[in-house]
PDB file of N, CA and C in Angstrom:
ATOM      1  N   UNK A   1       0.238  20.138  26.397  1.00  0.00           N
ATOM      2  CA  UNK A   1       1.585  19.602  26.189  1.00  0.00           C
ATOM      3  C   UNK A   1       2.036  20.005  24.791  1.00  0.00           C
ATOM      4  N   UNK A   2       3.347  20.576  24.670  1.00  0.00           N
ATOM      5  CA  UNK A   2       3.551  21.204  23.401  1.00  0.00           C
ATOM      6  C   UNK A   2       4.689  19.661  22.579  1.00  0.00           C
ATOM      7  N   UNK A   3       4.309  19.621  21.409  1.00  0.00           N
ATOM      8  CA  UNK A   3       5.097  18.790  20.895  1.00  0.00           C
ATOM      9  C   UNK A   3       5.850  19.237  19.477  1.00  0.00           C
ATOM     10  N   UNK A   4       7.044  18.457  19.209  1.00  0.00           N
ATOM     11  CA  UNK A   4       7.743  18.772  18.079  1.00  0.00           C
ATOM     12  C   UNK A   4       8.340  18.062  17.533  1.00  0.00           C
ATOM     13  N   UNK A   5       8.610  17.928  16.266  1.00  0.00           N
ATOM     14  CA  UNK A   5       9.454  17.175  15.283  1.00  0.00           C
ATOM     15  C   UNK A   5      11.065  17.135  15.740  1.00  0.00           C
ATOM     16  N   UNK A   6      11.183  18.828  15.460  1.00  0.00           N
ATOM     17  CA  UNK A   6      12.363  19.220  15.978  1.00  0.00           C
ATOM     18  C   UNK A   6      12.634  19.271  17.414  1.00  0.00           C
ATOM     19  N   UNK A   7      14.481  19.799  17.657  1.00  0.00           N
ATOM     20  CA  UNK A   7      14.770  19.442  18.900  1.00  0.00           C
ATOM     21  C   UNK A   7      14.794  20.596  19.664  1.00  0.00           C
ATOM     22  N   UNK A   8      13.490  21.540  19.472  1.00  0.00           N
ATOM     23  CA  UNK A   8      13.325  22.630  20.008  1.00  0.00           C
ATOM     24  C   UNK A   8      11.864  23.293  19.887  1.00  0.00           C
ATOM     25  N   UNK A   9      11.497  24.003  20.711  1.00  0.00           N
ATOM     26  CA  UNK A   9       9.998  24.450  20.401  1.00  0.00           C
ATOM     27  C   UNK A   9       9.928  25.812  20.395  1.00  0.00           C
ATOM     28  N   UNK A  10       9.358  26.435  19.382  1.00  0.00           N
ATOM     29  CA  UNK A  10       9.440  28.330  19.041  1.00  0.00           C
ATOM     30  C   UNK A  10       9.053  28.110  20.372  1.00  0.00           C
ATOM     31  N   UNK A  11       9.625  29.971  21.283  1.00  0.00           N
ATOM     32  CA  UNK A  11       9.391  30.567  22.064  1.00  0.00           C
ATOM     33  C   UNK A  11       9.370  29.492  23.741  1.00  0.00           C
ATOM     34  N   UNK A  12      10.140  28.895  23.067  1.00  0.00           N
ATOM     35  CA  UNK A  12      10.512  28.144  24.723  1.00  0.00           C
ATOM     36  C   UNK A  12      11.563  27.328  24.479  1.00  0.00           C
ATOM     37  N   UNK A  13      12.544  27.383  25.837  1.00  0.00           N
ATOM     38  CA  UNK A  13      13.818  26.891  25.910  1.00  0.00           C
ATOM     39  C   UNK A  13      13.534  25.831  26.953  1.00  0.00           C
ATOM     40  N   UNK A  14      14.293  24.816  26.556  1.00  0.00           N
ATOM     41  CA  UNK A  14      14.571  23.081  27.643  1.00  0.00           C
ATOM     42  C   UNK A  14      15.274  23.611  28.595  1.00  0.00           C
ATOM     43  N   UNK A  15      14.397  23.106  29.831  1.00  0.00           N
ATOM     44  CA  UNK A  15      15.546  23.333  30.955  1.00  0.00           C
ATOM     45  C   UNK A  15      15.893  22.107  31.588  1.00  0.00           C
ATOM     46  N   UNK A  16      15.248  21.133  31.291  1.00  0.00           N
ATOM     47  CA  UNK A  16      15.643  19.734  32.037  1.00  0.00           C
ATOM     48  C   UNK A  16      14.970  18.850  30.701  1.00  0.00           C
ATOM     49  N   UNK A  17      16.093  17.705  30.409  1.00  0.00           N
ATOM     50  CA  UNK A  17      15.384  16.596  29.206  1.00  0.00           C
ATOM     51  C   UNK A  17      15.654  15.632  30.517  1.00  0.00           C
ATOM     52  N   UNK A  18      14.116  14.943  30.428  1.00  0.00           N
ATOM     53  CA  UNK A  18      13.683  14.219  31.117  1.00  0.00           C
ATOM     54  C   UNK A  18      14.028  12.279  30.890  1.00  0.00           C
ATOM     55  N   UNK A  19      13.672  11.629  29.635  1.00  0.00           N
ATOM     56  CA  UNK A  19      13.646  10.638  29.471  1.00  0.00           C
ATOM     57  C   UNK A  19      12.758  10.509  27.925  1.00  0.00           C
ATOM     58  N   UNK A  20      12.854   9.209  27.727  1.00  0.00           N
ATOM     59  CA  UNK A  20      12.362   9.205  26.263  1.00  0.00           C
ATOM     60  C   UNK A  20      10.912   8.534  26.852  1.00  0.00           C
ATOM     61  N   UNK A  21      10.033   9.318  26.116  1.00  0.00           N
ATOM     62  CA  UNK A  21       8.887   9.255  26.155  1.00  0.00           C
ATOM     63  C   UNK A  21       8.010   7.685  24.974  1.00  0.00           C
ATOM     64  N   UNK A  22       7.312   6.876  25.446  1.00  0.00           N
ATOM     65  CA  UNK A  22       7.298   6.418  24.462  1.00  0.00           C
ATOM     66  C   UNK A  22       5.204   5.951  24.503  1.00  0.00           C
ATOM     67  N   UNK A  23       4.819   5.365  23.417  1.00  0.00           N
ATOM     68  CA  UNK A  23       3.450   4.749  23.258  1.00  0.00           C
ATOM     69  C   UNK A  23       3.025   4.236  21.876  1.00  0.00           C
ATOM     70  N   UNK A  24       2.687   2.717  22.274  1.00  0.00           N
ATOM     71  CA  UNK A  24       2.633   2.051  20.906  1.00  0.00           C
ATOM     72  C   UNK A  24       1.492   1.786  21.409  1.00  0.00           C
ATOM     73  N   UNK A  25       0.925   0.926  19.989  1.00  0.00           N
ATOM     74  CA  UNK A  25      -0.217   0.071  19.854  1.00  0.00           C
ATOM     75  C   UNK A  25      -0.266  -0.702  18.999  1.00  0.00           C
ATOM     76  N   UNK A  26      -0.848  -2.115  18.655  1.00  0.00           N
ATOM     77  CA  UNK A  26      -0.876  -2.838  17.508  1.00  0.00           C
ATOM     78  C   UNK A  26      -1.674  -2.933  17.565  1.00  0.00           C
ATOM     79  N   UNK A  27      -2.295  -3.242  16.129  1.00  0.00           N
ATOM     80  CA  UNK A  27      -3.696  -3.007  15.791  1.00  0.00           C
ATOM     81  C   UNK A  27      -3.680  -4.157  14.347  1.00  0.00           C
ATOM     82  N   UNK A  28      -4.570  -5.582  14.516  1.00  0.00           N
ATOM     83  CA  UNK A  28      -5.059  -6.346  13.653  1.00  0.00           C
ATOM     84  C   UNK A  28      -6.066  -5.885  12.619  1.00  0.00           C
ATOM     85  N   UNK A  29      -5.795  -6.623  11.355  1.00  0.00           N
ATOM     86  CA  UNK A  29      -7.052  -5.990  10.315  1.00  0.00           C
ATOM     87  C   UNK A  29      -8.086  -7.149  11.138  1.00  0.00           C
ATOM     88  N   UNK A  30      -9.101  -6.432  10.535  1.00  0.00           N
ATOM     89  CA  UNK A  30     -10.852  -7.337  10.719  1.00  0.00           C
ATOM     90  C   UNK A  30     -11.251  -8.086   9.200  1.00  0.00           C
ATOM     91  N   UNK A  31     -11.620  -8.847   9.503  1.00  0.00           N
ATOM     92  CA  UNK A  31     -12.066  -9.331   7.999  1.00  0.00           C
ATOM     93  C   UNK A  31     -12.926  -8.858   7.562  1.00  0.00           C
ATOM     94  N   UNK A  32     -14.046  -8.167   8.165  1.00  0.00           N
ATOM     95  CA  UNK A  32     -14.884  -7.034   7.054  1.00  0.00           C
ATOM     96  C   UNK A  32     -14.423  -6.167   6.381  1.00  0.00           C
ATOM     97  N   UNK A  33     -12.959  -5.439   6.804  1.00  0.00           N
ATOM     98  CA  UNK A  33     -12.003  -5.120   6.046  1.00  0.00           C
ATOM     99  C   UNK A  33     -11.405  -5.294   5.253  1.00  0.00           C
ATOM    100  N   UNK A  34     -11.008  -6.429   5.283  1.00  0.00           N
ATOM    101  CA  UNK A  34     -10.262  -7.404   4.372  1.00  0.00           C
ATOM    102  C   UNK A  34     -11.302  -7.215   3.540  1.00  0.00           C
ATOM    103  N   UNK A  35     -12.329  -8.264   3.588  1.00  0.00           N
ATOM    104  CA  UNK A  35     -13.009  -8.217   2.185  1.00  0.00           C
ATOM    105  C   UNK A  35     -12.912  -6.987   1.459  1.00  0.00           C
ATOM    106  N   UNK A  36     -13.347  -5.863   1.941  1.00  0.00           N
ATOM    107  CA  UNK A  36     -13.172  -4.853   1.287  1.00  0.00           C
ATOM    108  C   UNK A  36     -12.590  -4.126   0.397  1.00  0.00           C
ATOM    109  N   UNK A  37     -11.358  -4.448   1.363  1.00  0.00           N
ATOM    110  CA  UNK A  37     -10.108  -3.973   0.822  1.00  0.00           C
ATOM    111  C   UNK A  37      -9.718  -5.306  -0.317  1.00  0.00           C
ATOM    112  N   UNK A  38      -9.982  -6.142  -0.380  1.00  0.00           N
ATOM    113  CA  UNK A  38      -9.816  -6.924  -1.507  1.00  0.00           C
ATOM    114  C   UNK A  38     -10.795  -6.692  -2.808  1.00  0.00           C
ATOM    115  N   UNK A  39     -11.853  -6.249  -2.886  1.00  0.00           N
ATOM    116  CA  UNK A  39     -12.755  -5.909  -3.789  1.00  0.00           C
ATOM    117  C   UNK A  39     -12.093  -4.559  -4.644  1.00  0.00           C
ATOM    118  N   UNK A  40     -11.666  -3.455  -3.211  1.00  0.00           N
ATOM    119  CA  UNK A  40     -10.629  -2.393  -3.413  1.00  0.00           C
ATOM    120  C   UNK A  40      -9.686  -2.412  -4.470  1.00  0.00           C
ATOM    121  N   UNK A  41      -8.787  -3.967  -4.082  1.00  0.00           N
ATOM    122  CA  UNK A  41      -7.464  -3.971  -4.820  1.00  0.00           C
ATOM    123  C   UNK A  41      -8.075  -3.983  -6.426  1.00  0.00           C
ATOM    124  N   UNK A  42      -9.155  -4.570  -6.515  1.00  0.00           N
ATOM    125  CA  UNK A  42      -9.567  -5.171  -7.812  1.00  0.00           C
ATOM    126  C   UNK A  42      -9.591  -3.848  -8.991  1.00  0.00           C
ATOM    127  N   UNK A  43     -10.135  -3.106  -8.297  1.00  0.00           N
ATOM    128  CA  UNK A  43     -10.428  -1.650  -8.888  1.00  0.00           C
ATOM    129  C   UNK A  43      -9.374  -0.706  -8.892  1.00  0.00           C
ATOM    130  N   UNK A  44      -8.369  -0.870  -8.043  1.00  0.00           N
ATOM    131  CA  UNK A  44      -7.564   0.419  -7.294  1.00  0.00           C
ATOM    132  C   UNK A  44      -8.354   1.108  -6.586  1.00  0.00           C
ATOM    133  N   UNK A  45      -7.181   2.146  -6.154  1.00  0.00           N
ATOM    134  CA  UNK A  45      -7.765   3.346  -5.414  1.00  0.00           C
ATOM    135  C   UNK A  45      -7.538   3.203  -3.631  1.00  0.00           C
ATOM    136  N   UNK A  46      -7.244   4.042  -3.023  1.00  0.00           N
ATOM    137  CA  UNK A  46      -7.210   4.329  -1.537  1.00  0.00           C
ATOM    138  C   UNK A  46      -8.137   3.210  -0.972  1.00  0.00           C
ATOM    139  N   UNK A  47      -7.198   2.481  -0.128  1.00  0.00           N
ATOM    140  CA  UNK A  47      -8.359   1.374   0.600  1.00  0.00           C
ATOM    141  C   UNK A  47      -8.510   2.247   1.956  1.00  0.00           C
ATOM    142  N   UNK A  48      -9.556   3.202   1.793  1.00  0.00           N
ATOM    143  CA  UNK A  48      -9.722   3.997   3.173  1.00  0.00           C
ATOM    144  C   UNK A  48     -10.370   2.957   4.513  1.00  0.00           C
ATOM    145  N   UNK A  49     -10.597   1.692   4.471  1.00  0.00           N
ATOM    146  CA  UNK A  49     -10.879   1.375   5.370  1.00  0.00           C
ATOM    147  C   UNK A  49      -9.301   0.896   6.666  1.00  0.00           C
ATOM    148  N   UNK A  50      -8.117   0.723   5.857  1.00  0.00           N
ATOM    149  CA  UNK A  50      -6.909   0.556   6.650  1.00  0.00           C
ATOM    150  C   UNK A  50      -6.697   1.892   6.523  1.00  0.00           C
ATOM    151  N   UNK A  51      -6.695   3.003   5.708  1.00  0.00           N
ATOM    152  CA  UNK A  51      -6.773   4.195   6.431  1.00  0.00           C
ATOM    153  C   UNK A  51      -7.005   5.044   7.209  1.00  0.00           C
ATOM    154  N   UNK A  52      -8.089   4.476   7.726  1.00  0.00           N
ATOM    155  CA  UNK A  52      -8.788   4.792   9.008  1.00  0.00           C
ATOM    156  C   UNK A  52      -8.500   3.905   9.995  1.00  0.00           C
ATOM    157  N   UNK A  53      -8.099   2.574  10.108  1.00  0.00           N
ATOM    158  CA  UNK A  53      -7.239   1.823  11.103  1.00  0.00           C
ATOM    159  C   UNK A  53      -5.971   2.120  11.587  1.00  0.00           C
ATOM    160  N   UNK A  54      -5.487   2.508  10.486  1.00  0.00           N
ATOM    161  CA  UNK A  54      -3.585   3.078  11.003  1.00  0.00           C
ATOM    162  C   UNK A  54      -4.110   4.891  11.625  1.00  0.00           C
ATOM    163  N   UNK A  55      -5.028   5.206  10.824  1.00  0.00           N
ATOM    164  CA  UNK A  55      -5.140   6.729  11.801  1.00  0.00           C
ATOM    165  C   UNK A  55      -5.388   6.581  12.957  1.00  0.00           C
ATOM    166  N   UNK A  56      -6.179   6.169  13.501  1.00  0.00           N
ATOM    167  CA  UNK A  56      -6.635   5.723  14.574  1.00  0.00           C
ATOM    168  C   UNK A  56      -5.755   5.168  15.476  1.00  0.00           C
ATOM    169  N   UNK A  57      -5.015   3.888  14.965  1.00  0.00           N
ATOM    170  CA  UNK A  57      -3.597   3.593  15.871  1.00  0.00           C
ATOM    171  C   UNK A  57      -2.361   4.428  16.002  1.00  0.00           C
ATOM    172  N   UNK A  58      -2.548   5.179  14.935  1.00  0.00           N
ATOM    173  CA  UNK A  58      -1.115   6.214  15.289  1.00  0.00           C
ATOM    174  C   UNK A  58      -1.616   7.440  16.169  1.00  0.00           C
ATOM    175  N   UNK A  59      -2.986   7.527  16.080  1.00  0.00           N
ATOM    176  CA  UNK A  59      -3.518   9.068  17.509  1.00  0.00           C
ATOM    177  C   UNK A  59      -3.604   8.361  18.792  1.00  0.00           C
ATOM    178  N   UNK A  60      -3.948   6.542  18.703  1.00  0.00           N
ATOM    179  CA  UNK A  60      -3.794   6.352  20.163  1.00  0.00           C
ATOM    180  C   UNK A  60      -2.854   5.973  20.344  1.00  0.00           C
ATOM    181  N   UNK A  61      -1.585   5.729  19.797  1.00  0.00           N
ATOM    182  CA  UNK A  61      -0.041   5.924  20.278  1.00  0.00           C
ATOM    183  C   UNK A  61       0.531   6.938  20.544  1.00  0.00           C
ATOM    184  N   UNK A  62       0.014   8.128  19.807  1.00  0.00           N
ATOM    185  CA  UNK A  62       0.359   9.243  20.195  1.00  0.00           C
ATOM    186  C   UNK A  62      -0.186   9.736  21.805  1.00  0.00           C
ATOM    187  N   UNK A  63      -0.848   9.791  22.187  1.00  0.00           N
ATOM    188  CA  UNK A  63      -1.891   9.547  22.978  1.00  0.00           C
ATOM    189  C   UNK A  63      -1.335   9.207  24.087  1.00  0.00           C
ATOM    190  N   UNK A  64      -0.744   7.849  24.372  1.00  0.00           N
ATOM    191  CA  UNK A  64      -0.305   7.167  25.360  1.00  0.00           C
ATOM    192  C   UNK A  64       0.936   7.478  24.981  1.00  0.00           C
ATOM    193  N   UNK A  65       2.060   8.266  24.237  1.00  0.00           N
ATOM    194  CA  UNK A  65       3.127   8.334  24.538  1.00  0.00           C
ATOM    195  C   UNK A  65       3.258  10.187  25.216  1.00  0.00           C
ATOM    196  N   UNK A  66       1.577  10.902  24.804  1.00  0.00           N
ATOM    197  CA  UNK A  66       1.187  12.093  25.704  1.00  0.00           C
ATOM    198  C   UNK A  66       1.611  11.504  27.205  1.00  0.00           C
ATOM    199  N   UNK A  67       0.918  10.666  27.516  1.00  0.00           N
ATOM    200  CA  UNK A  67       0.557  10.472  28.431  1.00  0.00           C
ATOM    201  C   UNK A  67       1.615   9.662  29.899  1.00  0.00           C
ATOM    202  N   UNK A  68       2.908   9.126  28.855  1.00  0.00           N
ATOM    203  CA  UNK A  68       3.544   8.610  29.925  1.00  0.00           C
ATOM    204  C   UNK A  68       4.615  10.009  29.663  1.00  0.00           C
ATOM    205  N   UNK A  69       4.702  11.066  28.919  1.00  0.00           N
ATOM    206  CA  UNK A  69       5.173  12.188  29.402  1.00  0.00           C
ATOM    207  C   UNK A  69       4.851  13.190  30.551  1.00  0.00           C
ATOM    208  N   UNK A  70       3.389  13.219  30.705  1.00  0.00           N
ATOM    209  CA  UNK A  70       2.764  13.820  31.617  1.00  0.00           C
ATOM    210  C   UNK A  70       3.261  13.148  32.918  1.00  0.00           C
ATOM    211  N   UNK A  71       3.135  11.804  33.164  1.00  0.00           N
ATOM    212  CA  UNK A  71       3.432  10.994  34.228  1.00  0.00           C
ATOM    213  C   UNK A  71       5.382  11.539  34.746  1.00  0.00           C
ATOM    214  N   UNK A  72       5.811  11.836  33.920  1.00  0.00           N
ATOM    215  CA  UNK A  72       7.204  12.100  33.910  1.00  0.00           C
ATOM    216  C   UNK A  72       7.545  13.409  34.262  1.00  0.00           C
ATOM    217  N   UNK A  73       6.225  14.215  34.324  1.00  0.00           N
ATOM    218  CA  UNK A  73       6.229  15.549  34.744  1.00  0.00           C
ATOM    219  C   UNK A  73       6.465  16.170  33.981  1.00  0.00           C
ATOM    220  N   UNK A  74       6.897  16.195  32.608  1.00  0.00           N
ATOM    221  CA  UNK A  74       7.095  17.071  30.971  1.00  0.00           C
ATOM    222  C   UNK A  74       5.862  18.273  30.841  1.00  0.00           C
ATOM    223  N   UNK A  75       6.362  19.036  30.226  1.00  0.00           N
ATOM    224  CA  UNK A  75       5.575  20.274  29.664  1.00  0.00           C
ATOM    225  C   UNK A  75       6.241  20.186  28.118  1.00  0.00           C
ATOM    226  N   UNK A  76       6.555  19.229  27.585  1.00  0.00           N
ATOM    227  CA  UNK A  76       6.726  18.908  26.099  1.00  0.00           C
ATOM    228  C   UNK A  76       7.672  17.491  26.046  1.00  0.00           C
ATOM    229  N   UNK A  77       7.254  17.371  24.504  1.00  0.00           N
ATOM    230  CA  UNK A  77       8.285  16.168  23.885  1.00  0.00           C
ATOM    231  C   UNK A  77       8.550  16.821  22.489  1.00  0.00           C
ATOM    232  N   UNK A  78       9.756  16.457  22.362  1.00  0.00           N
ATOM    233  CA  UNK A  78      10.758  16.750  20.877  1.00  0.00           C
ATOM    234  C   UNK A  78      10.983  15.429  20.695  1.00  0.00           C
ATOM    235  N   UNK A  79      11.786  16.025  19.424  1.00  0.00           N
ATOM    236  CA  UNK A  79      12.250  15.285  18.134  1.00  0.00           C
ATOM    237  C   UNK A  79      11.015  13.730  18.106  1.00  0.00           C
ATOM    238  N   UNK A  80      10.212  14.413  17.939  1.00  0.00           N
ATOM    239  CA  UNK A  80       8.806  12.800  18.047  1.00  0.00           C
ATOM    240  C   UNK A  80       8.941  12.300  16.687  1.00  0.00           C
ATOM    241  N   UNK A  81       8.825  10.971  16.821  1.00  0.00           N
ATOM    242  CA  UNK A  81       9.136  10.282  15.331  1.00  0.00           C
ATOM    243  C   UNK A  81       7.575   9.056  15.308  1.00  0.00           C
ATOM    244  N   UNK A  82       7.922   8.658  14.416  1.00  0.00           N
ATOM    245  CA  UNK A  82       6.832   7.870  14.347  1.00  0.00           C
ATOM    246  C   UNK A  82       7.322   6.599  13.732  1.00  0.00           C
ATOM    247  N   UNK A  83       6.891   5.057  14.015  1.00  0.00           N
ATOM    248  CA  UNK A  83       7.602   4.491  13.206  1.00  0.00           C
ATOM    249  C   UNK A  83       6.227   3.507  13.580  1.00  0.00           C
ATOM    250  N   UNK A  84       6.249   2.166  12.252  1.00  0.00           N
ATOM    251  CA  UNK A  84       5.192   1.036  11.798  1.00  0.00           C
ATOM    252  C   UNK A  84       6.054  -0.198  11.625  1.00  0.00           C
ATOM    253  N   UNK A  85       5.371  -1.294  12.315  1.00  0.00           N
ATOM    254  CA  UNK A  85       6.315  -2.612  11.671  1.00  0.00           C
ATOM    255  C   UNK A  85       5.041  -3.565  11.711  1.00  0.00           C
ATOM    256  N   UNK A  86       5.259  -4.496  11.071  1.00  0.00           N
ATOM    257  CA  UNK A  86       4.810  -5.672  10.877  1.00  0.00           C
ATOM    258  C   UNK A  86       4.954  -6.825  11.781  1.00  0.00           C
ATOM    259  N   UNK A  87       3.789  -6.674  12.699  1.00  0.00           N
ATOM    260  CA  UNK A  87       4.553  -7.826  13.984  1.00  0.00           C
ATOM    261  C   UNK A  87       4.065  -9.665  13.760  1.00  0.00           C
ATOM    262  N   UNK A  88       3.188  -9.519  13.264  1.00  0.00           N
ATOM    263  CA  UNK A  88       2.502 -11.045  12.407  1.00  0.00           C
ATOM    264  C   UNK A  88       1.677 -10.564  11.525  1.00  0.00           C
ATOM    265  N   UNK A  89       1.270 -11.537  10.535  1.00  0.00           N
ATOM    266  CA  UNK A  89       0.654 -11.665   9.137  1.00  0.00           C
ATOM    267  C   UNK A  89      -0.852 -11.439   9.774  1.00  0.00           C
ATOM    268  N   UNK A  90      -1.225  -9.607   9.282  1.00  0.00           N
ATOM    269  CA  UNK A  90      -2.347  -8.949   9.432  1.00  0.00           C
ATOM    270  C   UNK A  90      -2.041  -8.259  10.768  1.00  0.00           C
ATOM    271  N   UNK A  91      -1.054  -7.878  11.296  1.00  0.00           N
ATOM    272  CA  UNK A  91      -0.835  -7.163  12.297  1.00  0.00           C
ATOM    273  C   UNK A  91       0.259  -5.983  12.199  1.00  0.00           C
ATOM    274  N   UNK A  92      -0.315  -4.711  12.861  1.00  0.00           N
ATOM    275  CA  UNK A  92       0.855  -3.595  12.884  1.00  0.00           C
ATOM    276  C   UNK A  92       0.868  -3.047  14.115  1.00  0.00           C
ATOM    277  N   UNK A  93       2.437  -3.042  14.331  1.00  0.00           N
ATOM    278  CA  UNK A  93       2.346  -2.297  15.234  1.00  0.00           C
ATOM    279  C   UNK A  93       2.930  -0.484  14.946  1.00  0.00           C
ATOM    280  N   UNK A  94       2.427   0.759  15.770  1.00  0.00           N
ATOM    281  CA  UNK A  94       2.456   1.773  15.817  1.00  0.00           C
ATOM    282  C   UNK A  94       3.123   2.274  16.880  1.00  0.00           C
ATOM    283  N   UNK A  95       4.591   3.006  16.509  1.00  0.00           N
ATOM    284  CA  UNK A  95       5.383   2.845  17.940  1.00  0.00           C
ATOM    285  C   UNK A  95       5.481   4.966  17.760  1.00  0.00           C
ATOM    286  N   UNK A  96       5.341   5.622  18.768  1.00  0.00           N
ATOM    287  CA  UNK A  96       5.719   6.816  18.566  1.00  0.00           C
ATOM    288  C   UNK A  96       6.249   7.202  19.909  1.00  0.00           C
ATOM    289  N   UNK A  97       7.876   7.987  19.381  1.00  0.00           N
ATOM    290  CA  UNK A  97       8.457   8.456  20.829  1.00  0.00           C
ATOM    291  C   UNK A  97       9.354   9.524  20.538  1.00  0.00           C
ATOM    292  N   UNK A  98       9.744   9.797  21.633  1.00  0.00           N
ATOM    293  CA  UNK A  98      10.386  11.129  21.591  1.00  0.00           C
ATOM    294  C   UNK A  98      11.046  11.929  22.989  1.00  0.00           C
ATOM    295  N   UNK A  99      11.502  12.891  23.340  1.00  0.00           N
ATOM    296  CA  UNK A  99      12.292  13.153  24.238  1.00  0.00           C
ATOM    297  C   UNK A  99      11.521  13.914  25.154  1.00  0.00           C
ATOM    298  N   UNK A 100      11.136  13.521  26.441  1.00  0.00           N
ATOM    299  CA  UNK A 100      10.518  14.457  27.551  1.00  0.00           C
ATOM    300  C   UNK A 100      11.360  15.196  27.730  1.00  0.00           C
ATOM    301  N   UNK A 101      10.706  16.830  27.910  1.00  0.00           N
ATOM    302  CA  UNK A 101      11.236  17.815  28.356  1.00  0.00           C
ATOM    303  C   UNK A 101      10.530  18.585  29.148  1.00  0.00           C
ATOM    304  N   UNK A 102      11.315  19.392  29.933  1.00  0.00           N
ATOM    305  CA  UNK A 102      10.833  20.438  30.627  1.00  0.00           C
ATOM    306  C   UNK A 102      10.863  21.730  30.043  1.00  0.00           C
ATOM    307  N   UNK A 103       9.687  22.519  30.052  1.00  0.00           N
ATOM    308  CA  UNK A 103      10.287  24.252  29.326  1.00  0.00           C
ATOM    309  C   UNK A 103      10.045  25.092  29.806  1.00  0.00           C
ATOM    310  N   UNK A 104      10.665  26.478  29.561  1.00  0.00           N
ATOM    311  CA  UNK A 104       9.995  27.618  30.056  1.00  0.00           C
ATOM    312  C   UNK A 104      10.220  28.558  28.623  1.00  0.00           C
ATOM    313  N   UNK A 105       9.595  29.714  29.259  1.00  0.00           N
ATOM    314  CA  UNK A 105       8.713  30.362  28.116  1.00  0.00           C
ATOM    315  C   UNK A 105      10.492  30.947  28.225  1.00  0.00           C
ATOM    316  N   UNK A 106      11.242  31.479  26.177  1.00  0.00           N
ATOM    317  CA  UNK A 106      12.064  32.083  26.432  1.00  0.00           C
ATOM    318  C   UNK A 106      11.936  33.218  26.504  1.00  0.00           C
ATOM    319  N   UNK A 107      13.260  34.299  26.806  1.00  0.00           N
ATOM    320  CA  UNK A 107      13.053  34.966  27.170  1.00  0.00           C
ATOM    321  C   UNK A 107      13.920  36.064  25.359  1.00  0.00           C
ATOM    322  N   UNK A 108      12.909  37.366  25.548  1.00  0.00           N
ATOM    323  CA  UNK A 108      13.569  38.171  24.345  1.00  0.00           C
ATOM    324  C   UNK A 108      14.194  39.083  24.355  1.00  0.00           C
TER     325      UNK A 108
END
């Protein structure tokens, strides 16, 4: 499945936009984290342990918003955005979507 920022993909033209593609996930901190990341704050520096929590939730949103494109019959999604909110105190959610399309290879 080819994907893009933009509302177009080198070397292939849309022949049918399908529907907006979408796949979230929310994802709670753990308190072994927490602690961590509080010892973290003390010092500074990258608290890689929520760094590796939001990576993780933004590839399996990505993931499942692959995936209800495929269901839609797409051979791509454009203009994919990504967006984060705060749904309760220690919770995020990870929303990523974008436009199912159909393509074919263009022509030169």
């Amino acid at each position: 499945m080819k994907t893009s920022t933009t509302e177009e993909i080198a070397g292939y033209t849309t022949v049918e936009v399908l529907d907006v593609a979408r796949g979230n996930v929310v994802r709670a901190k753990h308190i072994g984290a927490d602690f961590i990341a509080a010892l973290r704050s003390i010092v500074g520096g990258e608290v890689r342990e929520y760094t590796k929590l939001m990576a993780e939730a933004r590839e399996q949103a990505y993931d499942r918003m692959l995936r209800q494109a495929e269901e839609m019959g797409a051979d791509g999604v454009v203009c994919v955005r990504f967006a984060t909110s705060m749904v309760m105190r220690n919770a995020a959610e990870i929303l990523v979507y974008g436009t199912a399309v159909k393509l074919a290879p263009s022509r030169m």
